[in-house]
Protein backbone atom coordinates (compact mmCIF):
# COMPACT_ATOMS: atom_id res chain seq x y z
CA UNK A 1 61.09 63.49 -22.66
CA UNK A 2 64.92 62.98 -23.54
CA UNK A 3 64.21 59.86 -21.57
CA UNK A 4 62.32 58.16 -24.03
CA UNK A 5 63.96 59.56 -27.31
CA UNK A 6 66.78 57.64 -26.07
CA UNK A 7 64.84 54.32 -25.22
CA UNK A 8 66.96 51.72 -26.58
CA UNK A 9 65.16 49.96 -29.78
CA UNK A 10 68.31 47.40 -30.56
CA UNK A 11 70.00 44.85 -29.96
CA UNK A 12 73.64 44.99 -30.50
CA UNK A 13 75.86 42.05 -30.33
CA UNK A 14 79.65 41.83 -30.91
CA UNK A 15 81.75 38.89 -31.45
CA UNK A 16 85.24 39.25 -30.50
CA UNK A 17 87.16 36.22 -32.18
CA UNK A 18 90.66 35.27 -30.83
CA UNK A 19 92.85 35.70 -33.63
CA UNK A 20 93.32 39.32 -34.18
CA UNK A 21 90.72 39.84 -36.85
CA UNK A 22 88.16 42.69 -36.36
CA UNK A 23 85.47 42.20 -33.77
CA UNK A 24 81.86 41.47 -35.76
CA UNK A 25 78.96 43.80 -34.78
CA UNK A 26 75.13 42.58 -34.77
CA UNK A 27 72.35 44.73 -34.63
CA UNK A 28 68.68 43.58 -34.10
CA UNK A 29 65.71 45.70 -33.47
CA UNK A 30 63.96 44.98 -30.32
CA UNK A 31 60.84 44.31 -32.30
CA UNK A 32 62.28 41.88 -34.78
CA UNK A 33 63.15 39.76 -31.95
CA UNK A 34 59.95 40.46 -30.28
CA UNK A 35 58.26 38.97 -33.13
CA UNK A 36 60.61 36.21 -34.16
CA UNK A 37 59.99 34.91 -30.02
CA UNK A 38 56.30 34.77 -30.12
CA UNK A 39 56.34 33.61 -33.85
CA UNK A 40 58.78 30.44 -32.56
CA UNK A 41 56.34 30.10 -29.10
CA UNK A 42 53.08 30.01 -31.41
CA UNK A 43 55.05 27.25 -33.81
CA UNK A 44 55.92 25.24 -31.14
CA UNK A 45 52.80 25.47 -29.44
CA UNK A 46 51.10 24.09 -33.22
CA UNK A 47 53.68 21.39 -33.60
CA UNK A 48 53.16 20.17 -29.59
CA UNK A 49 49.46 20.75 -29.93
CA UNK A 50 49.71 18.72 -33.46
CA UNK A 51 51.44 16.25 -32.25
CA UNK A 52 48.72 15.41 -29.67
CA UNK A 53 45.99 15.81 -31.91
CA UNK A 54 47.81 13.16 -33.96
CA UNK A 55 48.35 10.14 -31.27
CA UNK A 56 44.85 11.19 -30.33
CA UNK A 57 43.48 10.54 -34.17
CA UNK A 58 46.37 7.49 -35.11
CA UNK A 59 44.86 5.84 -31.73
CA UNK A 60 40.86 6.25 -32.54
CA UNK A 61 41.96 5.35 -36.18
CA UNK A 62 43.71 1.82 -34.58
CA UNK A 63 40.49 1.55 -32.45
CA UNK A 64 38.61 1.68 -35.31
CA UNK A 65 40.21 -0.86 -37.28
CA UNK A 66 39.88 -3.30 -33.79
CA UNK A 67 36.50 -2.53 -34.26
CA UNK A 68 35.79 -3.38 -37.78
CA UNK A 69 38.28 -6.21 -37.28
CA UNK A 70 35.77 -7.65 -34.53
CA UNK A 71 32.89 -6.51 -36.41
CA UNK A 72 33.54 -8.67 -39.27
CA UNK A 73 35.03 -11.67 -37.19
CA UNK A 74 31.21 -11.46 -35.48
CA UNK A 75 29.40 -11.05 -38.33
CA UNK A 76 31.78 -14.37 -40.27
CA UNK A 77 30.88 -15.81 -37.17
CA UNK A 78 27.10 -15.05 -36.91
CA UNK A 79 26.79 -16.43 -40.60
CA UNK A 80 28.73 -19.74 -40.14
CA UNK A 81 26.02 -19.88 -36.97
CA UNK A 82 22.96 -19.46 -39.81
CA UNK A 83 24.07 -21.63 -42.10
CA UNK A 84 24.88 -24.47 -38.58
CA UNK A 85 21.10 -23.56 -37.59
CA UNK A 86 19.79 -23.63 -41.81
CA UNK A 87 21.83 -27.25 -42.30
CA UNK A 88 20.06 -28.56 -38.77
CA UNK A 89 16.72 -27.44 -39.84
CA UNK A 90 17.39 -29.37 -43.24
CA UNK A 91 18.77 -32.60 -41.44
CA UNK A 92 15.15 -32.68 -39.72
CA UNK A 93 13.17 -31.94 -41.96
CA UNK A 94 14.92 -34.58 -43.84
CA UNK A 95 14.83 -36.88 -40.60
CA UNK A 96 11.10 -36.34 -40.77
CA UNK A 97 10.35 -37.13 -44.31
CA UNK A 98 12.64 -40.39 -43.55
CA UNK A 99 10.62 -41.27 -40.79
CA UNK A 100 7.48 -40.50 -42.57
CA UNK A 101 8.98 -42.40 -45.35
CA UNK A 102 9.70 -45.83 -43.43
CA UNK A 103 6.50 -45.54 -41.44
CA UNK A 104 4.64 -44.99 -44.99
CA UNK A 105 6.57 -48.01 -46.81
CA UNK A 106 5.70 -50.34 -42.88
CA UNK A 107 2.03 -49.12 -43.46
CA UNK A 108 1.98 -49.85 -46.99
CA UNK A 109 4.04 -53.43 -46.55
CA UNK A 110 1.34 -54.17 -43.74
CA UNK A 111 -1.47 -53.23 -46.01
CA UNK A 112 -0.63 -55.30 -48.80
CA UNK A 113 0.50 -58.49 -46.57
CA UNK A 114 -2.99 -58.07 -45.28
CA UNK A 115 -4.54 -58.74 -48.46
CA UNK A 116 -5.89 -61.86 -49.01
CA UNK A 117 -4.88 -64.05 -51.83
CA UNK A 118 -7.08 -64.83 -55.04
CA UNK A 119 -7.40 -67.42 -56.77
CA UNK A 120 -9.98 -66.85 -59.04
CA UNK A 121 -9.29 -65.64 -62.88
CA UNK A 122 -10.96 -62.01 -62.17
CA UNK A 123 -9.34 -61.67 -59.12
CA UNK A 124 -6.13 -62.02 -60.87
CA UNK A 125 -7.09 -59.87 -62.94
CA UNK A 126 -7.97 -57.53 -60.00
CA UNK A 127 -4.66 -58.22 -58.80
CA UNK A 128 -2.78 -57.27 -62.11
CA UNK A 129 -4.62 -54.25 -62.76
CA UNK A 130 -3.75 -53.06 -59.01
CA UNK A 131 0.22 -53.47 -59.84
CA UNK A 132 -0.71 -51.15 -62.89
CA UNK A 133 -2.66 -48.60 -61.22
CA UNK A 134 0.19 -48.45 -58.31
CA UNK A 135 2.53 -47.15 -61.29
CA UNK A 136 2.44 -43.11 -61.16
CA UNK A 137 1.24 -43.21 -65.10
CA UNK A 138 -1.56 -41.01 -65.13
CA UNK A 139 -1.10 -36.84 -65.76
CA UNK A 140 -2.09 -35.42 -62.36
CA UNK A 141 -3.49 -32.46 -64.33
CA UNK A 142 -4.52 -31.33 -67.54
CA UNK A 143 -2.47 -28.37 -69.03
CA UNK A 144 0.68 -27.63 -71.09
CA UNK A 145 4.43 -28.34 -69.61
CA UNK A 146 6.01 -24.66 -69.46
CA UNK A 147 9.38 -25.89 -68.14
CA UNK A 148 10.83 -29.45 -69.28
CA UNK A 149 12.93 -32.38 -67.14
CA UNK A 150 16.39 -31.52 -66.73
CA UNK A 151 18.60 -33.87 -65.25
CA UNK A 152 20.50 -32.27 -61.87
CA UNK A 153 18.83 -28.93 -62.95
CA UNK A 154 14.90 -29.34 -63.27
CA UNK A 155 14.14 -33.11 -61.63
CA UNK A 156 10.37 -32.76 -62.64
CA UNK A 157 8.48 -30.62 -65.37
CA UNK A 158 6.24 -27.62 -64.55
CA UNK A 159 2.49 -27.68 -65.90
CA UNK A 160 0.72 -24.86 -66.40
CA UNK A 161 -3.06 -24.67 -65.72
CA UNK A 162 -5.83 -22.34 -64.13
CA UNK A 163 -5.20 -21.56 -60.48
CA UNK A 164 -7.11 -23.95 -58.21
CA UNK A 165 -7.57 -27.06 -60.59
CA UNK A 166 -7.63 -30.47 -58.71
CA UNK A 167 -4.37 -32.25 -59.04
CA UNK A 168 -4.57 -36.16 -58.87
CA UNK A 169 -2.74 -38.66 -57.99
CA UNK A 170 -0.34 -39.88 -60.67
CA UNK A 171 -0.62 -43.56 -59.11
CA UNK A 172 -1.48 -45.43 -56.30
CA UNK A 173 0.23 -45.59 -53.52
CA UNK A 174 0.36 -43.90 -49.40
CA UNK A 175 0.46 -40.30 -48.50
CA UNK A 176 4.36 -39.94 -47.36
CA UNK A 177 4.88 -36.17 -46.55
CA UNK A 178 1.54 -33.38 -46.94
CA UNK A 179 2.30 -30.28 -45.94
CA UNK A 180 4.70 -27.15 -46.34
CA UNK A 181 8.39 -26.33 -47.34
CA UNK A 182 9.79 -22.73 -48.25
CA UNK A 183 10.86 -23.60 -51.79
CA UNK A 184 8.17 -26.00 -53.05
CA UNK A 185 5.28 -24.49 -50.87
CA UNK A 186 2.39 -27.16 -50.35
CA UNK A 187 3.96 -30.17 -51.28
CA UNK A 188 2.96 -33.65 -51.45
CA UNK A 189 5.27 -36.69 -51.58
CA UNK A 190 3.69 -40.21 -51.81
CA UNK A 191 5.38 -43.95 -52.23
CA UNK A 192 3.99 -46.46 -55.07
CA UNK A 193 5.05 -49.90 -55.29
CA UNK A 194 8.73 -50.76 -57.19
CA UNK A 195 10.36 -48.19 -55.83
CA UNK A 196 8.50 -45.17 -57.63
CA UNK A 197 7.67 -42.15 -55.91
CA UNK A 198 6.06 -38.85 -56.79
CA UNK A 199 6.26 -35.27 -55.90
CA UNK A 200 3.55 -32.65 -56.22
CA UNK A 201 4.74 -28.79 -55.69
CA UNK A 202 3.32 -25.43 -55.38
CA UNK A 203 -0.15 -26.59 -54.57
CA UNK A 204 -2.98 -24.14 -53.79
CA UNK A 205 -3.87 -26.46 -50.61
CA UNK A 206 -3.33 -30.20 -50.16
CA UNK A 207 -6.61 -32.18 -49.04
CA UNK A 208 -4.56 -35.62 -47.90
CA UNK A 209 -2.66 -36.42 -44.80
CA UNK A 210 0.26 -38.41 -44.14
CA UNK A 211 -0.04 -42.12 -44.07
CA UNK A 212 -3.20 -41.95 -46.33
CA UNK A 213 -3.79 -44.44 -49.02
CA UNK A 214 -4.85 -43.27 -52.11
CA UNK A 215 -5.63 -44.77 -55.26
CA UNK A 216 -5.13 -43.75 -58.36
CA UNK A 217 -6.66 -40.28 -59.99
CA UNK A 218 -8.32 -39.56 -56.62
CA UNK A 219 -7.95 -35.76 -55.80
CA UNK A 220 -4.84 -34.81 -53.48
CA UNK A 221 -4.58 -31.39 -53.57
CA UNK A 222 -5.83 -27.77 -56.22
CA UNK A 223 -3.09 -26.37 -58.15
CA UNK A 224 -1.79 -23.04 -57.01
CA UNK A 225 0.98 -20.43 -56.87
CA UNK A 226 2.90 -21.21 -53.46
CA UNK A 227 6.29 -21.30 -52.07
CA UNK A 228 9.35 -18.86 -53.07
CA UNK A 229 10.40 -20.84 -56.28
CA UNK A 230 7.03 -20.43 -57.90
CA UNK A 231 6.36 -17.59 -59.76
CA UNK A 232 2.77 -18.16 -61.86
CA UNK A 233 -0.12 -20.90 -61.21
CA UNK A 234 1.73 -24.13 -61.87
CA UNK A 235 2.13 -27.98 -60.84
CA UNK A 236 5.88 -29.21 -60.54
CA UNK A 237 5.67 -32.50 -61.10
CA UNK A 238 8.30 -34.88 -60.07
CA UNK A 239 8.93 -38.70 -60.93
CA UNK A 240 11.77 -41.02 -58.72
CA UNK A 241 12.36 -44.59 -59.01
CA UNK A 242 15.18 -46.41 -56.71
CA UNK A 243 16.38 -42.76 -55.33
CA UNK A 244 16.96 -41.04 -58.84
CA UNK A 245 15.15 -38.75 -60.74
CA UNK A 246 12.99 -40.05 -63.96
CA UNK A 247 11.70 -37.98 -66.80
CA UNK A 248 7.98 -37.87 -66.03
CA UNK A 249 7.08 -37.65 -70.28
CA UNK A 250 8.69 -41.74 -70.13
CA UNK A 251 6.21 -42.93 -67.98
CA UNK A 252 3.04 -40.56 -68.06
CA UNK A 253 2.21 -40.54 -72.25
CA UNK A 254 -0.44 -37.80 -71.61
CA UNK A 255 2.06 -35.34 -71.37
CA UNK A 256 3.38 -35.95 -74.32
CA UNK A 257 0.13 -34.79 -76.08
């Protein structure tokens, strides 16, 4: 039992300097120490196992920006690949209405070569009265114009009527393009002589094919509500002469009733 009352519970430590000054005595308990040891071993152990978290986090943090990096380099590079594939789609369509185009002016060049010259009075008159008629000068429908021309903003003017009236041709002339586009829905384009040429959008359903010759106020298509820039039962209605636009109200006087 002595034994143990006499169990050691410091730590002494004693400097002896070598001047002559007196030697300094340190005392710790054993416990203090102790403590202090595994409070520096668990500190270290946090900084060490810290400092691996850390690099572990700092290098899925780099990997992440690699990733977004290449995400948005793919995604830069899937829309430059959209826009390639939208810009081919519009060079053929456009390809195709130029084809249609020349094969509609050929058609329409062989058509009126192939008539046969008149000499009478009425058949000049006939003959007159066809150069007239090949003008687009007649409203293709009856109805009020919700949406005026506009040059390089609005190349036509809407009409508004009832959903499935019959739209006619403004002049006559040949069936260039009849069929669909994602802006102007069912659309119909057709040639007249002198360079005119006029544009029918939005149509309920078209009832004329390419390369058709129509005459004037003959029935080309129903009015309707189609393609993604029509929002209401309308008829855009579109004038060019020589390439450029022309304010339908100059030419067709009934809509300026």
């Amino acid at each position: 039992m002595s034994h143990k009352r006499h169990k050691k519970k410091f730590l002494n430590i004693v400097l002896i300097p070598d001047d002559k000054s007196q030697p300094r005595n340190f005392k710790f308990r054993y416990s203090v120490l102790t403590a202090g040891l595994l409070l520096f071993i668990f500190i270290f152990a946090g900084v060490v196992i810290g400092a691996v978290t850390y690099g572990k986090l700092l290098q899925k943090a780099y990997e992440n920006i690699s990733l977004r990096q290449q995400n948005e380099q793919l995604t830069q590079q899937l829309q430059k690949i959209n826009e390639l594939s939208s810009e081919l789609d519009n060079l053929k369509n456009y390809g195709r209405k130029v084809r249609s185009s020349l094969m509609g002016y050929v058609n329409l060049q062989s058509e009126l070569e192939n008539v046969e010259p008149l000499a009478s009075k009425e058949s000049s008159n006939q003959s007159v009265f066809s150069i007239f008629t090949s003008i687009p000068v007649t409203a293709p429908v009856t109805g009020f114009i919700s949406q005026d021309f506009s040059p390089n903003l609005h190349n036509g003017v809407d009409i508004v009527a009832p959903e499935g009236t019959p739209i006619v041709a403004a002049g006559s002339g040949i069936v260039l393009f009849s069929g669909w586009t994602v802006d102007g829905g069912n659309t119909i384009v057709m040639g007249h002589q002198g360079g005119y040429y006029s544009y029918y959008k939005h149509n309920l359903r078209n009832v004329v094919y390419e390369n058709q010759l129509v005459s004037q106020g003959e029935v080309i298509g129903y009015l309707g509500n189609s393609g993604q820039k029509s929002f209401g039962p309308h008829l855009h209605f579109e004038i060019w002469k020589d390439g450029a636009p022309v304010d339908p109200r100059i030419l067709v006087t009934d809509l300026n009733k």
